[in-house]
C-alpha atoms as a PDB file:
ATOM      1  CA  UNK A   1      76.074 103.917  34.863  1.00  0.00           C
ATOM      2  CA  UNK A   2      78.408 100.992  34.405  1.00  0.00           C
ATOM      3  CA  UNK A   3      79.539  99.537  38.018  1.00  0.00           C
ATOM      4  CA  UNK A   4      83.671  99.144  37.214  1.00  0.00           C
ATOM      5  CA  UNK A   5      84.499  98.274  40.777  1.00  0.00           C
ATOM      6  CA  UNK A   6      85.240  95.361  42.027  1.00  0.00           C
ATOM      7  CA  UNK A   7      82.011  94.163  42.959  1.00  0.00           C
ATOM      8  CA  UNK A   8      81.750  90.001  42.061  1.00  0.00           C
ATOM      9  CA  UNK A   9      81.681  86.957  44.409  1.00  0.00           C
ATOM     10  CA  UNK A  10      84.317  84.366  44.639  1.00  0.00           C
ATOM     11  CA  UNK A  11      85.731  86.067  40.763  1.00  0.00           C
ATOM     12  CA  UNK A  12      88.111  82.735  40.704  1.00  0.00           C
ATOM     13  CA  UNK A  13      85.439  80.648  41.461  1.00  0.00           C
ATOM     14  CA  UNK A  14      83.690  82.332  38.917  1.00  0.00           C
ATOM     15  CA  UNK A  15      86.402  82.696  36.670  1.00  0.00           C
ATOM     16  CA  UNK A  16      86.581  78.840  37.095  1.00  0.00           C
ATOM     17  CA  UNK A  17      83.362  77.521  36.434  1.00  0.00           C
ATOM     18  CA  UNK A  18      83.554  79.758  33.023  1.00  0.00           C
ATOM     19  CA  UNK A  19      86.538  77.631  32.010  1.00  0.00           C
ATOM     20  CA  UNK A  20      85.127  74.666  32.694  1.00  0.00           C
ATOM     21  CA  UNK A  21      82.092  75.902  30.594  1.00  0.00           C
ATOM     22  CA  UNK A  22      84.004  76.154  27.476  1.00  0.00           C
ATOM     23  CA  UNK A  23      86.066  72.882  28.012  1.00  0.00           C
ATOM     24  CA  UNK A  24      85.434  70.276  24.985  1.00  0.00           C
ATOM     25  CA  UNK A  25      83.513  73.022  23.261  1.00  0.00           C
ATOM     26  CA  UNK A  26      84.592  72.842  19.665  1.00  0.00           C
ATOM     27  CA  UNK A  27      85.886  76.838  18.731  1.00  0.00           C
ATOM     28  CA  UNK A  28      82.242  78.036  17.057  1.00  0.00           C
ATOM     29  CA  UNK A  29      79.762  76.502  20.078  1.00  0.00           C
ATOM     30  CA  UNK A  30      82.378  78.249  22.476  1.00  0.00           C
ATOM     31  CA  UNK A  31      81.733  81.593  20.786  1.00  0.00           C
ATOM     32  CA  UNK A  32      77.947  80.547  20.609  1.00  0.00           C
ATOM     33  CA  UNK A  33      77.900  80.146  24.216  1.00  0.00           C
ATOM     34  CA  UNK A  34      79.771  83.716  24.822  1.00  0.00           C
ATOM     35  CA  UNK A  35      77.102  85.134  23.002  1.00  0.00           C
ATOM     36  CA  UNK A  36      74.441  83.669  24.635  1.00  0.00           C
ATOM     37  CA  UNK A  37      75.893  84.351  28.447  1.00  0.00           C
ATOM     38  CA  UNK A  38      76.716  88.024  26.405  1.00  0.00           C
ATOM     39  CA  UNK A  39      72.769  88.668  25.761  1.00  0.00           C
ATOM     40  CA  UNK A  40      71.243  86.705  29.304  1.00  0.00           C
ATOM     41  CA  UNK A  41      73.430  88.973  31.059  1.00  0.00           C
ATOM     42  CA  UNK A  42      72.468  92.431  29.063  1.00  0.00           C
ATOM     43  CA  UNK A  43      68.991  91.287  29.526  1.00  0.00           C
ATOM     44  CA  UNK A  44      69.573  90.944  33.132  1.00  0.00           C
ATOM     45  CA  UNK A  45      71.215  94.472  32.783  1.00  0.00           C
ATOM     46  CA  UNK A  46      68.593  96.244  30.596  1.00  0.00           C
ATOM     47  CA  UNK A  47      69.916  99.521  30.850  1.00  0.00           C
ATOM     48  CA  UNK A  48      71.346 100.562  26.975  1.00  0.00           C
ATOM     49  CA  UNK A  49      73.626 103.251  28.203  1.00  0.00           C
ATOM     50  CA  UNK A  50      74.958 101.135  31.039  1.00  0.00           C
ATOM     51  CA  UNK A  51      75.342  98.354  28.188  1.00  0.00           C
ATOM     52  CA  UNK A  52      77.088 100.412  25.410  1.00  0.00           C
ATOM     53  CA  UNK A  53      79.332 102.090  28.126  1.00  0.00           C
ATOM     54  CA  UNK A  54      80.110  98.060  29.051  1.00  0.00           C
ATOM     55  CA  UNK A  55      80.923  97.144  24.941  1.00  0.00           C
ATOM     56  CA  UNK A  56      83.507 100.025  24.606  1.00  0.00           C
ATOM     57  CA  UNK A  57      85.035  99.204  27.826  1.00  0.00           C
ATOM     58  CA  UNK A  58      85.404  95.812  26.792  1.00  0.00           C
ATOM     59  CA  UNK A  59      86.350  97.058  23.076  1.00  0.00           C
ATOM     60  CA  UNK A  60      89.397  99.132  25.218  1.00  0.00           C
ATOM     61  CA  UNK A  61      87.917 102.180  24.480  1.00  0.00           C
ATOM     62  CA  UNK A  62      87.320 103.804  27.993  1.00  0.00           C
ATOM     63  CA  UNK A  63      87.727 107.177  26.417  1.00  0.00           C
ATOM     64  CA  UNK A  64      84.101 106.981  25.564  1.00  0.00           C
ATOM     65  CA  UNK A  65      83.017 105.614  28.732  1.00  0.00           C
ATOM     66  CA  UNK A  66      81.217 108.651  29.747  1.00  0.00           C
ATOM     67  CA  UNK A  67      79.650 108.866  26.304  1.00  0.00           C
ATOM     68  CA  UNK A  68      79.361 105.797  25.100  1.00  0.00           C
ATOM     69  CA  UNK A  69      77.681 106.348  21.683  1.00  0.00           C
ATOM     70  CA  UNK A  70      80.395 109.296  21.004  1.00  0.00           C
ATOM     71  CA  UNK A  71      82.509 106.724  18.495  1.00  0.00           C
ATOM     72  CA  UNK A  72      81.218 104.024  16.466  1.00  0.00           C
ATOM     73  CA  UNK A  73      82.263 100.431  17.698  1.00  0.00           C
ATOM     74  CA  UNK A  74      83.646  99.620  13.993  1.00  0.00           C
ATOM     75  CA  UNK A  75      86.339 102.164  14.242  1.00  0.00           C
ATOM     76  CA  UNK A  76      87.919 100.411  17.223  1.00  0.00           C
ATOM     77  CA  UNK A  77      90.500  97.664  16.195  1.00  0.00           C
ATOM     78  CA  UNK A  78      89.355  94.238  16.416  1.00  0.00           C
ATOM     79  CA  UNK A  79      91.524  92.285  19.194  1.00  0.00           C
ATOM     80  CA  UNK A  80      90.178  88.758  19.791  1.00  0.00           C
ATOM     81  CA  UNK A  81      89.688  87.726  23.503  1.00  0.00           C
ATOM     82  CA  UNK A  82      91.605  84.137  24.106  1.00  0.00           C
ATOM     83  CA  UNK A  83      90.761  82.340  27.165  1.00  0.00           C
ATOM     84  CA  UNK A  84      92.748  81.062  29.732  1.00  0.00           C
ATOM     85  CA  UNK A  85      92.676  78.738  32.359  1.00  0.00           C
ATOM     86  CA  UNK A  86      93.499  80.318  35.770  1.00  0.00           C
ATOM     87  CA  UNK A  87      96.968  79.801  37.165  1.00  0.00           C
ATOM     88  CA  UNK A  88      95.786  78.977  40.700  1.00  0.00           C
ATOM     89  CA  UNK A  89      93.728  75.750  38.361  1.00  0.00           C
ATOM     90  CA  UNK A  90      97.337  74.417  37.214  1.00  0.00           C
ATOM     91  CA  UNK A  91      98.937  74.286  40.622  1.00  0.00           C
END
């Protein structure tokens, strides 16, 4: 079962050090890096319900959350994720 509560560390610091990750990335080694922190962490996971409940929360689909293999991820609308630099970064 996917943990939704607020349960990370320092999530600005976090949040931050993400960020910074992707700075002076060119647009495809930024996505290449996504997927690779994407498939480190879903190995850390393991668990494939816990994992496909995770992609259709993160596809906005949290109809499905408590059965996550009830809709196909294609038939969920494609909305790109842009990143942005926290706002306590710019102050």
């Amino acid at each position: 079962m996917l943990n939704t509560q607020p349960h990370l560390q320092a999530c600005d610091d976090f949040y931050e050090a993400l960020i910074t990750a992707h700075q002076g990335l060119p647009t495809p080694d930024s996505h290449a890096m996504n997927a690779r922190l994407v498939l480190l962490l879903a190995n850390h996971i393991g668990d494939q319900a816990t994992l496909l409940q995770a992609l259709q929360l993160a596809r906005g689909n949290p109809q499905h959350t408590a059965a996550p293999d009830a809709a196909p991820l294609a038939a969920v609308e494609h909305q790109a994720i842009t990143p942005v630099v926290p706002s306590h970064a710019t102050a």
